[in-house]
N, C-alpha and C. Protein backbone atom coordinates (compact mmCIF):
# COMPACT_ATOMS: atom_id res chain seq x y z
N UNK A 1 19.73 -28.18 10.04
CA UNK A 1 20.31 -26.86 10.25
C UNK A 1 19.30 -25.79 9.86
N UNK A 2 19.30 -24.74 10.93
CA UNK A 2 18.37 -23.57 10.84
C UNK A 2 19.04 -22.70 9.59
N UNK A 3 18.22 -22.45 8.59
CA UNK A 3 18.64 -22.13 7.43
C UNK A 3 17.54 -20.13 6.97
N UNK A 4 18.54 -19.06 7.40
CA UNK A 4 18.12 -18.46 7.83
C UNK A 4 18.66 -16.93 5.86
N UNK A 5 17.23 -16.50 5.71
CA UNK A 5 17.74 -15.42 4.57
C UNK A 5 17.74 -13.77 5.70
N UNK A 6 18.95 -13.33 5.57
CA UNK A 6 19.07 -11.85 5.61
C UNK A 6 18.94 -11.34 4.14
N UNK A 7 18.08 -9.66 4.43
CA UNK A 7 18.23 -8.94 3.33
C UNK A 7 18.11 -7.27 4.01
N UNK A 8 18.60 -6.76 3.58
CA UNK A 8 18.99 -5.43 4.11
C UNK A 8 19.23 -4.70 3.31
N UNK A 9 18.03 -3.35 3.65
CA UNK A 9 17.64 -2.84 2.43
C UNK A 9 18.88 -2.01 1.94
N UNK A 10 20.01 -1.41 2.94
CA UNK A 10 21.90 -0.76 2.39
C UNK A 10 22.83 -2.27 2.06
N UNK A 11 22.35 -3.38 2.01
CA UNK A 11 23.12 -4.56 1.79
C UNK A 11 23.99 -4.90 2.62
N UNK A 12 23.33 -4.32 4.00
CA UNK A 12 24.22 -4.78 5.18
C UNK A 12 23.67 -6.30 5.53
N UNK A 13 23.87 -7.01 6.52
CA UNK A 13 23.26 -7.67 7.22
C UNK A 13 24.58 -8.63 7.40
N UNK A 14 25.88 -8.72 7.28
CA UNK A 14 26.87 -9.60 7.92
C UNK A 14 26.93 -10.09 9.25
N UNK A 15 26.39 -8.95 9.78
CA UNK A 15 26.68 -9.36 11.36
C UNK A 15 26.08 -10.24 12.18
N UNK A 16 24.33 -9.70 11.72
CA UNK A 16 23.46 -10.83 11.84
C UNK A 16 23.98 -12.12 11.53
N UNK A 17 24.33 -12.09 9.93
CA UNK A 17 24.71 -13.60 9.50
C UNK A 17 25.68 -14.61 10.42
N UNK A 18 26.34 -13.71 11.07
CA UNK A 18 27.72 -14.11 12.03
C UNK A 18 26.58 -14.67 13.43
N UNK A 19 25.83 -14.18 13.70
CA UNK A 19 25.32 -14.69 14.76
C UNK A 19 24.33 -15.79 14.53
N UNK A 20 23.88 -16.13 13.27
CA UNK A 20 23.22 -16.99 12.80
C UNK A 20 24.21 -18.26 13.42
N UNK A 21 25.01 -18.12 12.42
CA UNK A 21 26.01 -18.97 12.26
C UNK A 21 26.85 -19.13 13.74
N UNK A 22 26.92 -18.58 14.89
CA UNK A 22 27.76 -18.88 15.84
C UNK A 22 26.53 -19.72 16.33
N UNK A 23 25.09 -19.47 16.16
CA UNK A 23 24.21 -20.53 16.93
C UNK A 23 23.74 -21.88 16.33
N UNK A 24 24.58 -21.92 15.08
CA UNK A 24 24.39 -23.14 14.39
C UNK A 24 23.60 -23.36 12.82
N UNK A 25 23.30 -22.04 12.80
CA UNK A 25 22.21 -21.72 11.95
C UNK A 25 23.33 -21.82 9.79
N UNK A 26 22.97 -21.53 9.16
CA UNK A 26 22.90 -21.23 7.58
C UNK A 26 22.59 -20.08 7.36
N UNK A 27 23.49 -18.82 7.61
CA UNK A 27 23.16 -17.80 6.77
C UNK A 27 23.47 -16.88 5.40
N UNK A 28 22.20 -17.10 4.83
CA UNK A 28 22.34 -16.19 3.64
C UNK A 28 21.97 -15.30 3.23
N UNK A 29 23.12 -13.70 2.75
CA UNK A 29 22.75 -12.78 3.19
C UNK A 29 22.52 -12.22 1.77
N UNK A 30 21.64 -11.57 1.27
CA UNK A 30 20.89 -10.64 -0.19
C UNK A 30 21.86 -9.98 -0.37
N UNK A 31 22.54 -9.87 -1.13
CA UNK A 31 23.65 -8.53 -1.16
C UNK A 31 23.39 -7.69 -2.25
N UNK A 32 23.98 -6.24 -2.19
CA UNK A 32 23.43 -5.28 -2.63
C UNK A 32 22.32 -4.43 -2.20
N UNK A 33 21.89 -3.04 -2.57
CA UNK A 33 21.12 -2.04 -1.94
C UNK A 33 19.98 -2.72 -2.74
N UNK A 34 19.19 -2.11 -1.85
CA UNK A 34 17.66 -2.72 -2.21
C UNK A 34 17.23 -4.50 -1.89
N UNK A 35 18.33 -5.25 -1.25
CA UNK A 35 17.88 -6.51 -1.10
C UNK A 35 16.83 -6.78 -0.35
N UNK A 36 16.30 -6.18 0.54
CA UNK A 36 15.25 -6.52 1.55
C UNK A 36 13.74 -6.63 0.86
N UNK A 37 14.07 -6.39 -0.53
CA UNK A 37 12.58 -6.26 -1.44
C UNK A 37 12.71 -7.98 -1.97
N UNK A 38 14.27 -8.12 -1.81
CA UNK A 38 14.52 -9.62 -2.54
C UNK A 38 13.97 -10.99 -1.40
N UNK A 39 14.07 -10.39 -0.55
CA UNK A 39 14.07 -11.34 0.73
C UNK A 39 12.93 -13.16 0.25
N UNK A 40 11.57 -12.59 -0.27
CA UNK A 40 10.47 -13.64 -0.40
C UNK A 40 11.75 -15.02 -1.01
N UNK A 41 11.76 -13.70 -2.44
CA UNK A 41 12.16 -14.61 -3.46
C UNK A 41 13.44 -15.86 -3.07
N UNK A 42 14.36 -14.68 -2.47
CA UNK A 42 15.80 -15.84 -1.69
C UNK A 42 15.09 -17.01 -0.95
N UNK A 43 14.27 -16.58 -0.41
CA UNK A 43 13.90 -17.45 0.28
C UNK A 43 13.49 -18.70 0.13
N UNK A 44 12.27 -17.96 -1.03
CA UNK A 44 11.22 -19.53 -1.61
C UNK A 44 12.69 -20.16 -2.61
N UNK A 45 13.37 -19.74 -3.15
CA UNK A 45 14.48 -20.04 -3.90
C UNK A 45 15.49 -21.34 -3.04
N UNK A 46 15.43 -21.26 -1.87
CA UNK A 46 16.34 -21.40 -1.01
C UNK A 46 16.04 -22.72 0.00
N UNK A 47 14.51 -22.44 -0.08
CA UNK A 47 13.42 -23.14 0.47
C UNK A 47 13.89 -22.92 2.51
N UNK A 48 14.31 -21.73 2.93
CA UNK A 48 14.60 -21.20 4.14
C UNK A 48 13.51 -21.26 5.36
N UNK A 49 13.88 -21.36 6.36
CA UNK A 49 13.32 -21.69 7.52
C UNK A 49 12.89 -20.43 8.27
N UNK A 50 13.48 -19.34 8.01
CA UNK A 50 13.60 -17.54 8.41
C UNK A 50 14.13 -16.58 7.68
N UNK A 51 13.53 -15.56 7.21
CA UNK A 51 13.83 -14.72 6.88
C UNK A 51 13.68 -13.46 7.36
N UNK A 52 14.78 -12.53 7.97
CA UNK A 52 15.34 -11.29 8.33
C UNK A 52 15.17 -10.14 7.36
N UNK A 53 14.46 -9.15 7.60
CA UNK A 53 14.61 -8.17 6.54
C UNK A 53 14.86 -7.05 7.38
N UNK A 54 15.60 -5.88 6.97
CA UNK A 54 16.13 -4.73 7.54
C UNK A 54 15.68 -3.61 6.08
N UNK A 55 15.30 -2.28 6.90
CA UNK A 55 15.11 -0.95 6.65
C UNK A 55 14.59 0.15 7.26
N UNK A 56 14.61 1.00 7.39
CA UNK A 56 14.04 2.14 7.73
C UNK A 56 12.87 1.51 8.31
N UNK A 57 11.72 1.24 8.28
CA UNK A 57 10.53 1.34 8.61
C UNK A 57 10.27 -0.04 9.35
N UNK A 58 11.20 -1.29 8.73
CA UNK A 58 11.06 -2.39 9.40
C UNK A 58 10.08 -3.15 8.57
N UNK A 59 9.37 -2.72 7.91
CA UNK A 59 8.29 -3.38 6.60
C UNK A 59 8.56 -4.10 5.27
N UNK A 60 9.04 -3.39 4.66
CA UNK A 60 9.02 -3.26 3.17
C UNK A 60 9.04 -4.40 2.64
N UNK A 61 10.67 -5.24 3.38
CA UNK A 61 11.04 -6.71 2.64
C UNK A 61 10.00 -7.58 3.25
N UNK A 62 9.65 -7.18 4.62
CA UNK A 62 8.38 -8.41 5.27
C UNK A 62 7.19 -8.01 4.50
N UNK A 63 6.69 -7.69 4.42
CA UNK A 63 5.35 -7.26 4.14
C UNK A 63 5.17 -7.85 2.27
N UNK A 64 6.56 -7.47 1.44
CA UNK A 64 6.33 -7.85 0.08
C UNK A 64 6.88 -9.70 0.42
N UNK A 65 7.31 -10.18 1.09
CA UNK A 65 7.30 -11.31 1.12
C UNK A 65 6.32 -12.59 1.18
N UNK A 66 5.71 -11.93 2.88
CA UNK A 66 4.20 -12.39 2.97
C UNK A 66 3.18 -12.17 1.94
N UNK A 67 3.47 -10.65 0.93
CA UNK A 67 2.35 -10.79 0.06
C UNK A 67 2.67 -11.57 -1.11
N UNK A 68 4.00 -12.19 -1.62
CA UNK A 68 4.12 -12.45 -2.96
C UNK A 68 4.67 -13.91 -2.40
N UNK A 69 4.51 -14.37 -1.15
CA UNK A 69 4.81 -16.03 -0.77
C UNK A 69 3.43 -15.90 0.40
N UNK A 70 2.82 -15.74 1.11
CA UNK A 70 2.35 -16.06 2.10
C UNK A 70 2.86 -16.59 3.08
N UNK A 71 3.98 -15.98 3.48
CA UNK A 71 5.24 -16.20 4.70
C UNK A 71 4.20 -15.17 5.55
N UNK A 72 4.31 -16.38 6.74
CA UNK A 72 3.58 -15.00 8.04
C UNK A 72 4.79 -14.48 8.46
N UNK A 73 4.42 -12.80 8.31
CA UNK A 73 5.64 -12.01 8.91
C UNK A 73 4.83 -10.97 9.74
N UNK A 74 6.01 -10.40 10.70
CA UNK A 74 5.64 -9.51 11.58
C UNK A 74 6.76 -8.75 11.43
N UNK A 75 6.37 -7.36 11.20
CA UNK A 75 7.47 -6.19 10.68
C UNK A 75 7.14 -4.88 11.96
N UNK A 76 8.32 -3.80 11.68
CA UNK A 76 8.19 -2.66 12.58
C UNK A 76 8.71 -2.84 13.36
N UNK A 77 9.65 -4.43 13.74
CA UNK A 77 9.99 -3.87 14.95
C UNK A 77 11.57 -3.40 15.19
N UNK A 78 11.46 -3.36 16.67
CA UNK A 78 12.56 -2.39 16.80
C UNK A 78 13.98 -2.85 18.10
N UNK A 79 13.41 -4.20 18.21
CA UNK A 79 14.47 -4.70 19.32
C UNK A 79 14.52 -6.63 18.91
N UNK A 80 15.59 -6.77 19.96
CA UNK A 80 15.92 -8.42 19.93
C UNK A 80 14.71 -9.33 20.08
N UNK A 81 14.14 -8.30 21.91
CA UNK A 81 13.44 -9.47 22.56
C UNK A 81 12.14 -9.47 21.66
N UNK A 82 11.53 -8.55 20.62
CA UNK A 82 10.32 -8.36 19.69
C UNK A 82 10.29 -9.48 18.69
N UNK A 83 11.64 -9.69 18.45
CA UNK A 83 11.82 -10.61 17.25
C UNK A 83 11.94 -12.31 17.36
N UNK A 84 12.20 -12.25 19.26
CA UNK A 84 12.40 -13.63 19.82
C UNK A 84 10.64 -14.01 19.44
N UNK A 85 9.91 -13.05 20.48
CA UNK A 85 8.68 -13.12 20.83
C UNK A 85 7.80 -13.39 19.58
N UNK A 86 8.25 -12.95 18.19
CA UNK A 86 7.62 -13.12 16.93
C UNK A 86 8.02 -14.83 16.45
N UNK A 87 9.01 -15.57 16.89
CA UNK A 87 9.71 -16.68 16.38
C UNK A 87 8.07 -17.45 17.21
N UNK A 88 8.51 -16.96 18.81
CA UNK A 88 7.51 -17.91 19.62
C UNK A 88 6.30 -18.05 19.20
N UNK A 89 5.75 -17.27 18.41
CA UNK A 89 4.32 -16.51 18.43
C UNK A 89 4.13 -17.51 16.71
N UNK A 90 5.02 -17.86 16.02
CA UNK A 90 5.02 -19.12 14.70
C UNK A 90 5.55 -18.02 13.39
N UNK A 91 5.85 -17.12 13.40
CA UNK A 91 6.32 -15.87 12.53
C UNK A 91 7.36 -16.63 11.48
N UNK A 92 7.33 -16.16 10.08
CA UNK A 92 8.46 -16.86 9.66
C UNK A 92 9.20 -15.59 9.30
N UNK A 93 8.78 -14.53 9.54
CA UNK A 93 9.82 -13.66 8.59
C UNK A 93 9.88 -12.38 9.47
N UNK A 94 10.85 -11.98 9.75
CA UNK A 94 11.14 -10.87 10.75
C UNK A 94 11.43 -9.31 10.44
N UNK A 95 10.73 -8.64 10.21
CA UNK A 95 11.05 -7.23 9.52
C UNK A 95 11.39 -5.95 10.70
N UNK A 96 12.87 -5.79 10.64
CA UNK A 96 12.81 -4.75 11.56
C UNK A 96 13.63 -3.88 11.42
N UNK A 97 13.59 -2.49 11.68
CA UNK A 97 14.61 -0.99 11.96
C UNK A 97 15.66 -2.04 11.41
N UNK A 98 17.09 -1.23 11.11
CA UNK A 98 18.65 -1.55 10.31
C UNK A 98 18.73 -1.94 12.00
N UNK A 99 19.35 -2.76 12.02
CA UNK A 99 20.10 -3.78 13.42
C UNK A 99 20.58 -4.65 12.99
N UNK A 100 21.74 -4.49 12.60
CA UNK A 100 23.14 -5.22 11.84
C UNK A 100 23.80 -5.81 12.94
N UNK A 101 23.15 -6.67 14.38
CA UNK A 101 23.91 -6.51 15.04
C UNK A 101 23.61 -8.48 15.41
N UNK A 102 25.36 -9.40 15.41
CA UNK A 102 25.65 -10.43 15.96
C UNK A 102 24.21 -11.24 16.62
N UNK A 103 23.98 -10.56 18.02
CA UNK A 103 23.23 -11.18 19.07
C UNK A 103 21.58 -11.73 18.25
N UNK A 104 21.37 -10.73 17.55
CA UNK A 104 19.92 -10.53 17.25
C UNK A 104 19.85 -11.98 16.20
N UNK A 105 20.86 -12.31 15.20
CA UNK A 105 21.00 -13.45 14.57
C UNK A 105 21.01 -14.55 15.46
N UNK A 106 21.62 -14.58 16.40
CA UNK A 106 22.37 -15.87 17.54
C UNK A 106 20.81 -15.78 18.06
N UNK A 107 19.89 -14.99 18.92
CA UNK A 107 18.70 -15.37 19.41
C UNK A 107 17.97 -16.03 18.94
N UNK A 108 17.82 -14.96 17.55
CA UNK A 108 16.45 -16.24 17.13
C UNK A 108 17.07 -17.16 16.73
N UNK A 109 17.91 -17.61 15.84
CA UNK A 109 18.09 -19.16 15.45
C UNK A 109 17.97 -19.98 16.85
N UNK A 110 18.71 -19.46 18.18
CA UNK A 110 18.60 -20.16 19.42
C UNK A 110 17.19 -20.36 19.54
N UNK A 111 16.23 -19.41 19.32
CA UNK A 111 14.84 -19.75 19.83
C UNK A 111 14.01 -20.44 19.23
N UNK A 112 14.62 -20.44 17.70
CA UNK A 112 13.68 -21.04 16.72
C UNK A 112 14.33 -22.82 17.03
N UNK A 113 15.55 -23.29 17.08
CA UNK A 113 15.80 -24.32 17.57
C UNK A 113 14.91 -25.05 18.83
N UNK A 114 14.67 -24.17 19.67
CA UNK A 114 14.47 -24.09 21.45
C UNK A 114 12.54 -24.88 20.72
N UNK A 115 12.35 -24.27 19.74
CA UNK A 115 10.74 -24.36 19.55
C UNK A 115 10.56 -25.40 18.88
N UNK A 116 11.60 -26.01 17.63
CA UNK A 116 11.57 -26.95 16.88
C UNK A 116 12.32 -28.24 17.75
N UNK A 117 12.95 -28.00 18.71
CA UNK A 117 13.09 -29.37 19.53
C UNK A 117 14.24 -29.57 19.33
N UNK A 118 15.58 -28.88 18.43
CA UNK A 118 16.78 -29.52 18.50
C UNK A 118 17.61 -29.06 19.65
């Protein structure tokens, strides 16, 4: 099972989690403001397959992740198909604009499956 950390820097990220989980995936979501700084740690904690970070800029939680785990992440972005294209491309950690939204969870776990062969 695709075992996936949300963290969102207003302690949103349910929705995502919901779409994790309708594609088969494990999601666990940082709760509380400021989680997207927590993201590395849940992760290496968790020993997770993806990690989602949400804020303003699309950075913050990716960028301190990759620097304090060496998770390759790709941050800034700002849509679904950016974040598919980052799964394809070997990305483990996804940093993008607040997009609290179902589909964007359900893709990538679908794509990250689609790449790992299940």
């Amino acid at each position: 099972m695709v075992k996936v950390v949300i963290a969102d820097r207003l302690g949103k990220g349910q929705n995502v989690g919901k779409g994790v989980e309708i594609a088969g995936g494990e999601a666990i979501v940082v709760p509380g403001i400021g989680a997207d700084m927590k993201l590395g740690d849940e992760m290496n904690k968790v020993d997770a397959d993806l990690g989602i970070s949400f804020c303003g800029s699309g950075g913050a939680g990716a960028i301190t992740a990759q620097t304090k785990y060496g998770y390759k992440a790709r941050h800034g972005m700002r849509s679904i198909e950016e974040g598919v294209t980052a799964i394809r491309e070997g990305y483990k950690v996804l940093g993008f604009g607040f997009m609290d939204v179902e589909d964007l969870g359900k893709r990538i776990v679908e794509e990250y499956k689609k790449i790992q062969g299940e």
